[in-house]
N, C-alpha and C. Protein backbone atom coordinates (compact mmCIF):
# COMPACT_ATOMS: atom_id res chain seq x y z
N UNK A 1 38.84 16.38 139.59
CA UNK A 1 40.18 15.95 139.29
C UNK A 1 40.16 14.48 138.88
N UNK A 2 40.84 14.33 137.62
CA UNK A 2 40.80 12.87 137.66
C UNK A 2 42.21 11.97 138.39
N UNK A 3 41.48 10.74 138.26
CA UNK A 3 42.37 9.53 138.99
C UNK A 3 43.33 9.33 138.22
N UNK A 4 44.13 8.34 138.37
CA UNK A 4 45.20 7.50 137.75
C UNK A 4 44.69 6.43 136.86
N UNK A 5 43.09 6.09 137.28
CA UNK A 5 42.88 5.20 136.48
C UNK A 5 42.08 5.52 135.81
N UNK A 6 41.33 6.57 135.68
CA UNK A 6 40.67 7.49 134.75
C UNK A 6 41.57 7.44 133.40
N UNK A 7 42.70 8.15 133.90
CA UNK A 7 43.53 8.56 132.62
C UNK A 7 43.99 7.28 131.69
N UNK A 8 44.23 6.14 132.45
CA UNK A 8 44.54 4.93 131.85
C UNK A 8 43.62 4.58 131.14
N UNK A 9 42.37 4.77 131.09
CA UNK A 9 41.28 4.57 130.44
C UNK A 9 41.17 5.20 129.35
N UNK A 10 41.69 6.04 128.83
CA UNK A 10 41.98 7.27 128.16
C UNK A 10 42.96 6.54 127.23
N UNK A 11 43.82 5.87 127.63
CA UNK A 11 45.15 5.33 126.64
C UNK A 11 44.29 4.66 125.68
N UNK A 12 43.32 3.86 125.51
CA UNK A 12 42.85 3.35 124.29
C UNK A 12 42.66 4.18 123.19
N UNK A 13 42.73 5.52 124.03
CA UNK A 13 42.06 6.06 122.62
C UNK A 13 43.76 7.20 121.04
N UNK A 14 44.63 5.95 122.05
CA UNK A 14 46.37 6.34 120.94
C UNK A 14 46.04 5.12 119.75
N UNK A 15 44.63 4.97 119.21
CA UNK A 15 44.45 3.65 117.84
C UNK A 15 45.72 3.93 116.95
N UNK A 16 46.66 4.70 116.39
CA UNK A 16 47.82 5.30 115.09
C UNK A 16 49.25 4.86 115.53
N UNK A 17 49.83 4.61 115.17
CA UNK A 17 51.50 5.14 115.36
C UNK A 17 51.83 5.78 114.46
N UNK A 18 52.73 6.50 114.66
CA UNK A 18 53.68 7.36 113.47
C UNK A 18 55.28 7.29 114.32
N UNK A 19 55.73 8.34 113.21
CA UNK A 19 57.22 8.31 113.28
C UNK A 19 57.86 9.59 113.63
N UNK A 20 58.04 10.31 114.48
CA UNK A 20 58.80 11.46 114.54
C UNK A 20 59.91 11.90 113.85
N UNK A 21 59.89 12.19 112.47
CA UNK A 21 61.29 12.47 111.84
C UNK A 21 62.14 14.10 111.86
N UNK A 22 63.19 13.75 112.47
CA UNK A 22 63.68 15.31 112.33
C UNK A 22 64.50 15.76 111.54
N UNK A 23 64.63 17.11 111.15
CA UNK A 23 65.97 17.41 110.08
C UNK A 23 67.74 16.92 110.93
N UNK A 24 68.99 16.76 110.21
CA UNK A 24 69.66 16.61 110.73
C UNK A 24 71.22 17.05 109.65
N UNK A 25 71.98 17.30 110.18
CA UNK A 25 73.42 18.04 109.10
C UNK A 25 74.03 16.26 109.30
N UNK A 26 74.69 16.28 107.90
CA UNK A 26 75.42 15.00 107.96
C UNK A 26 76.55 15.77 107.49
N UNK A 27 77.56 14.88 107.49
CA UNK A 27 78.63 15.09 106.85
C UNK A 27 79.47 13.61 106.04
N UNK A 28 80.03 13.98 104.99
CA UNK A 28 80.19 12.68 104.25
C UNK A 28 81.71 12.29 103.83
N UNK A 29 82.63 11.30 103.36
CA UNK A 29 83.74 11.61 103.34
C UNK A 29 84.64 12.46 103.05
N UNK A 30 83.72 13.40 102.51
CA UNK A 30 84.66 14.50 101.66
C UNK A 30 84.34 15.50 102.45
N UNK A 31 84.09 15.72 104.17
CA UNK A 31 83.34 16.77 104.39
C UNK A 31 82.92 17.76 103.90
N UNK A 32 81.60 17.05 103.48
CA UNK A 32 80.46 18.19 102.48
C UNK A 32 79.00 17.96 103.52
N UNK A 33 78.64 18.81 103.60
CA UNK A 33 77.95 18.22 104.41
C UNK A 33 76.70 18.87 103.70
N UNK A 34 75.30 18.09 104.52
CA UNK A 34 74.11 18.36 103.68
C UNK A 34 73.22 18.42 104.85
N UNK A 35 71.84 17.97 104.53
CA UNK A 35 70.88 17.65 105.65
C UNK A 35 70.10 15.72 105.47
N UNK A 36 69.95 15.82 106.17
CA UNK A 36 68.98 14.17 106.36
C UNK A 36 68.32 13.99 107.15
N UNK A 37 67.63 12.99 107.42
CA UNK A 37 66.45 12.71 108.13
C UNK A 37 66.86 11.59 109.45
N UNK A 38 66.11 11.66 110.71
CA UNK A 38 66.58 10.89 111.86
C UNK A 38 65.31 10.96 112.56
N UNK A 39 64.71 9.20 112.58
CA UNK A 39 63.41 8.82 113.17
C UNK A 39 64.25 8.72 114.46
N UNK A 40 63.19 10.10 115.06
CA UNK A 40 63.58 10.16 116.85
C UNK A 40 62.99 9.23 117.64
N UNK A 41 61.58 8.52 117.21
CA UNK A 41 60.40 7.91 118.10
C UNK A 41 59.78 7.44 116.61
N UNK A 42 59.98 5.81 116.41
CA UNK A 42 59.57 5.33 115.71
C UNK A 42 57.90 4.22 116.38
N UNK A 43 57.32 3.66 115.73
CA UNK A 43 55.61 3.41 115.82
C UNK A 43 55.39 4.01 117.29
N UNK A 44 55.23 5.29 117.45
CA UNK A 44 55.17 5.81 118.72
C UNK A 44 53.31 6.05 118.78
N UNK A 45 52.61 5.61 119.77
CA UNK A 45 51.16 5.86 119.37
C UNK A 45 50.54 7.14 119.87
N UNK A 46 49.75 7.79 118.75
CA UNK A 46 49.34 8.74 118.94
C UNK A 46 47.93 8.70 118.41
N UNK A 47 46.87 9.84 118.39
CA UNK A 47 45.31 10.10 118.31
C UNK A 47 45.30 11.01 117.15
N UNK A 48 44.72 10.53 116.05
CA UNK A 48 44.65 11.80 114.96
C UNK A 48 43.06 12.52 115.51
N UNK A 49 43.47 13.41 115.62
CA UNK A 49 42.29 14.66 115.58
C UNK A 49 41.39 15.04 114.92
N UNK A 50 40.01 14.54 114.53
CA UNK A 50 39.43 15.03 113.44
C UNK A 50 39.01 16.49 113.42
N UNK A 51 38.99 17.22 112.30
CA UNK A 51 38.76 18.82 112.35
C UNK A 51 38.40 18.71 110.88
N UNK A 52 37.68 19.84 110.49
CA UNK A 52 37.43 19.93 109.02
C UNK A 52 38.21 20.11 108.19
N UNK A 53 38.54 20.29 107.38
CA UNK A 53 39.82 20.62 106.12
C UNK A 53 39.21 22.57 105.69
N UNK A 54 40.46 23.03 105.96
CA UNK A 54 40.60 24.61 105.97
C UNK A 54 40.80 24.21 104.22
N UNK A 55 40.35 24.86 103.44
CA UNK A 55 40.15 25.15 102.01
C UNK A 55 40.21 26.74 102.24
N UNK A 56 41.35 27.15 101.08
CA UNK A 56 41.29 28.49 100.77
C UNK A 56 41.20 28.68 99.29
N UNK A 57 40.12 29.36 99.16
CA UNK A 57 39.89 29.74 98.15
C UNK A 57 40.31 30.52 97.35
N UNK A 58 41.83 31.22 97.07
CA UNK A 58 42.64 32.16 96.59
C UNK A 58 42.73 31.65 95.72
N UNK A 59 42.09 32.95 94.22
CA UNK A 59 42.54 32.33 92.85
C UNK A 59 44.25 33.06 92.89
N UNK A 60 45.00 32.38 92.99
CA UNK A 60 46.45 32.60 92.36
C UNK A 60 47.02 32.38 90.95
N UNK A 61 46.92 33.00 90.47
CA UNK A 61 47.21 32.60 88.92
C UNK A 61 46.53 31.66 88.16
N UNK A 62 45.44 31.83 88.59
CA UNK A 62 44.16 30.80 87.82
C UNK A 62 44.58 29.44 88.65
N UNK A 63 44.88 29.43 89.82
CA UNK A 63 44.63 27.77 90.78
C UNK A 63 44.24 27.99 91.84
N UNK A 64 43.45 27.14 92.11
CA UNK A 64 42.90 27.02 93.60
C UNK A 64 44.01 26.02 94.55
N UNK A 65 44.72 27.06 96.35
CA UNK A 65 44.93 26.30 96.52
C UNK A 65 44.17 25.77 98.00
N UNK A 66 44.92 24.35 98.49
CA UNK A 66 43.77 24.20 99.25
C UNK A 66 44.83 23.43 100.65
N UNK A 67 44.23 23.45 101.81
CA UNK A 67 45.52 23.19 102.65
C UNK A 67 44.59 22.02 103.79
N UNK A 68 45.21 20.47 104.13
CA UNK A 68 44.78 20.11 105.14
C UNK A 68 45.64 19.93 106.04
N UNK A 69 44.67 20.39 107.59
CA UNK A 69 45.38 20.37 108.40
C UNK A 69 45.44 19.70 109.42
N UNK A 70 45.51 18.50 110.17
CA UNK A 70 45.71 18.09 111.07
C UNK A 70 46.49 18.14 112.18
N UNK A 71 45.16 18.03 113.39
CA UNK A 71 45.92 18.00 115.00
C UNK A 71 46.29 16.17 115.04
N UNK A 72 47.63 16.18 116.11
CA UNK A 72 47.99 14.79 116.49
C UNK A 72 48.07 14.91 118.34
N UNK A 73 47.16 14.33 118.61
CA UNK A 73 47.66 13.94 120.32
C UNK A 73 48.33 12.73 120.19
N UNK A 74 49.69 13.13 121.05
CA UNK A 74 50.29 12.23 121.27
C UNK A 74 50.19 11.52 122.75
N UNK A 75 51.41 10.52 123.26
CA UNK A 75 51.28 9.79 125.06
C UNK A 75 52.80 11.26 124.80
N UNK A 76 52.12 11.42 126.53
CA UNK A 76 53.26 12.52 126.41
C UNK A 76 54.46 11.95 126.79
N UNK A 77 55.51 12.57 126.05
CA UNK A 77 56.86 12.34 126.12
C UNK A 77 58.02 13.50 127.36
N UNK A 78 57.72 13.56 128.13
CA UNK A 78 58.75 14.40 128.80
C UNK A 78 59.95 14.99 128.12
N UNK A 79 60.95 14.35 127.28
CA UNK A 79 62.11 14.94 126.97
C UNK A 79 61.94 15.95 125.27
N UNK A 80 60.80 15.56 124.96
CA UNK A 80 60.29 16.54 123.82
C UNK A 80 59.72 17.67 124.33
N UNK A 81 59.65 17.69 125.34
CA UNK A 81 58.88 19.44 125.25
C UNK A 81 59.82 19.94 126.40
N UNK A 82 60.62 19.35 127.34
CA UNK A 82 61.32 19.90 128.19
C UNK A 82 62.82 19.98 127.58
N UNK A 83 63.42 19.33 126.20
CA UNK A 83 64.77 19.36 126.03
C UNK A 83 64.49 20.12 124.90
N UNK A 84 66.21 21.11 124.63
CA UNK A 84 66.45 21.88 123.84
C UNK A 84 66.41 21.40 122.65
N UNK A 85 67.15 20.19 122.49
CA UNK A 85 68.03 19.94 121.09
C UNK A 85 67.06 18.83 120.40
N UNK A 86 65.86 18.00 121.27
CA UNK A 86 64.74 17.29 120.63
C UNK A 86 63.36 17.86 120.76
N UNK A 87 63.36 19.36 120.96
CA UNK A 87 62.49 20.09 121.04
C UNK A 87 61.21 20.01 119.12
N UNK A 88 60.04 19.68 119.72
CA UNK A 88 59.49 19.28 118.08
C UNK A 88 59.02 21.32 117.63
N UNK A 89 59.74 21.24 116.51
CA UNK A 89 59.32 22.75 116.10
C UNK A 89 58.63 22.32 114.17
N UNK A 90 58.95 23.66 113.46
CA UNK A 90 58.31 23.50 112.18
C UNK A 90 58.80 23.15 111.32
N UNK A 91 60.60 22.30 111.38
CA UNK A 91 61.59 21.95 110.58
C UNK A 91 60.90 19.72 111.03
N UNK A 92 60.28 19.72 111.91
CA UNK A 92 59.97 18.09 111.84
C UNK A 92 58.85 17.64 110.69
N UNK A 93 59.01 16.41 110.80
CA UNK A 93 58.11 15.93 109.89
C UNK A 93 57.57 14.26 110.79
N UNK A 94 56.08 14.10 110.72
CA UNK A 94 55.16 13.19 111.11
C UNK A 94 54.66 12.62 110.57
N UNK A 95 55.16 11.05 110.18
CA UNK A 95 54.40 10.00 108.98
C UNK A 95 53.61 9.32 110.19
N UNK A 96 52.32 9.03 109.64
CA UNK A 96 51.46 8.61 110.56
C UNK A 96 51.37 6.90 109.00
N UNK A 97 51.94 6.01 110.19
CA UNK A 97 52.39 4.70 109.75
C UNK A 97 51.09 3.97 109.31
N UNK A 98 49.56 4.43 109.75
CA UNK A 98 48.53 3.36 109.58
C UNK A 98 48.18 3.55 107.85
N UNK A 99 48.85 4.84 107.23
CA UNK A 99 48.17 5.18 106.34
C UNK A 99 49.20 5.42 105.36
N UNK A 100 50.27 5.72 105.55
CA UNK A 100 51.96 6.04 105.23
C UNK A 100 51.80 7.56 104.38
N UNK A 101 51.10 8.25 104.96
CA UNK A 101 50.70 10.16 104.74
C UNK A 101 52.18 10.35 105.97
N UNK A 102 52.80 11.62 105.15
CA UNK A 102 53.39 11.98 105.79
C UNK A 102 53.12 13.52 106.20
N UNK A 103 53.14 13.85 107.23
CA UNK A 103 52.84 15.69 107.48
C UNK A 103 53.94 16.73 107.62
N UNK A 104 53.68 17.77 108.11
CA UNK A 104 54.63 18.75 107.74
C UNK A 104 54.10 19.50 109.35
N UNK A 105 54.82 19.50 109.97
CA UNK A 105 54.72 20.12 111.79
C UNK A 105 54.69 21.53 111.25
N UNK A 106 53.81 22.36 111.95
CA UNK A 106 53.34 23.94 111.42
C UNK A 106 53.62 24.39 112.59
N UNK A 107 53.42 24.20 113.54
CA UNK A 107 53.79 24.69 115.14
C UNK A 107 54.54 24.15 116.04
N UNK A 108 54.95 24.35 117.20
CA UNK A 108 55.38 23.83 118.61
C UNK A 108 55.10 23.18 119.20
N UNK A 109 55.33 21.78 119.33
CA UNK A 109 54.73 21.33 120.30
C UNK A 109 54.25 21.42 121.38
N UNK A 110 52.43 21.52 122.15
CA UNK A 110 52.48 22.18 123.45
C UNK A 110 51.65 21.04 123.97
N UNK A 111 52.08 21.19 125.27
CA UNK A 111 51.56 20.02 126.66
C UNK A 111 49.77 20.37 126.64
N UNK A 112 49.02 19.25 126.37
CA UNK A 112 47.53 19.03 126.86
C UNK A 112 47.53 18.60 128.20
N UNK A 113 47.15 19.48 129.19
CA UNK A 113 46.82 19.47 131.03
C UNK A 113 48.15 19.60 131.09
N UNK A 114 48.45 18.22 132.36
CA UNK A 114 49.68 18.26 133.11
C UNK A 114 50.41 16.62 132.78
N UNK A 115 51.16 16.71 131.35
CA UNK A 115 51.08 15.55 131.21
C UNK A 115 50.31 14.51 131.07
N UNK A 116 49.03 15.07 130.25
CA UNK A 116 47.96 13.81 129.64
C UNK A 116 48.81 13.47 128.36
N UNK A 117 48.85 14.50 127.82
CA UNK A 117 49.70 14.08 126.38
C UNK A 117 50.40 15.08 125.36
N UNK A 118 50.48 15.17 123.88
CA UNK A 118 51.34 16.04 123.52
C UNK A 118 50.46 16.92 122.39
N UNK A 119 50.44 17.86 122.08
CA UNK A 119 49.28 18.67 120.77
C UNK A 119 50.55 18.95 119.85
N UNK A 120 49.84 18.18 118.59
CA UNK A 120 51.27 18.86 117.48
C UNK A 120 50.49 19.02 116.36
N UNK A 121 50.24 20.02 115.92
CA UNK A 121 49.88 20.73 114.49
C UNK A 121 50.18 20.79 113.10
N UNK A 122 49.91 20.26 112.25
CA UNK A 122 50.40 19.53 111.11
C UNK A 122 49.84 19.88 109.85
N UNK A 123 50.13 19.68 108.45
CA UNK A 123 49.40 20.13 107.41
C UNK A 123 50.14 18.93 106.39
N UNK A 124 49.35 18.12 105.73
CA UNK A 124 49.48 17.07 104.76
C UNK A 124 50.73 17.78 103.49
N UNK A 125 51.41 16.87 103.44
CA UNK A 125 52.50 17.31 102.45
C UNK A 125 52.38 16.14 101.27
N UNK A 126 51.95 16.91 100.46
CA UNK A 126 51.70 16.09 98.87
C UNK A 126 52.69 15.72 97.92
């Protein structure tokens, strides 16, 4: 089992910040309403994941396409994975600020242990 100060030792390794952006309904003077964007957790630090790049090779109409995907550990946040309405699903979007790439959330956010931190699944949006 680890310590308390084990895990603190562990925090060096959030080197990134990014931005948690979520979809959101506005409405405008003319109530018309649309969608927009709302940074929930701005330079929030998180761990990019290295993994290989999934390449699919499907000729589709004479193009190759090709998909990267990145994991993000985040410091875990309690009210993102326990609240309804800031719950991170596949409508968010994750600009990772060191590099200004923005991603596209493919899954749910799910808890790594018991509160070490946060796993969010992502694919580069071009």
């Amino acid at each position: 089992m680890r310590d308390r100060r084990e895990r603190r030792r562990g925090l060096g390794r959030y080197d990134r910040r990014v931005q948690l952006i979520r979809p959101v309904t506005v409405q405008n003077e003319y109530y018309e309403t649309g969608t927009g964007e709302q940074v929930i957790y701005d330079k929030y630090p998180a761990h990019k994941l290295e993994k290989a790049t999934a390449q699919d090779n499907e000729k589709v109409s004479q193009r190759v396409i090709s998909t990267l995907s990145v994991d993000w550990d985040l410091r875990f946040i309690p009210s993102l994975i326990r609240s309804q309405e800031q719950t991170i699903n596949n409508t968010w979007i994750l600009k990772d600020l060191t590099d200004n790439r923005t991603y596209k959330v493919v899954a749910p956010a799910s808890e790594i242990g018991r509160g070490d931190g946060i796993l969010i699944k992502t694919e580069l949006v071009e």
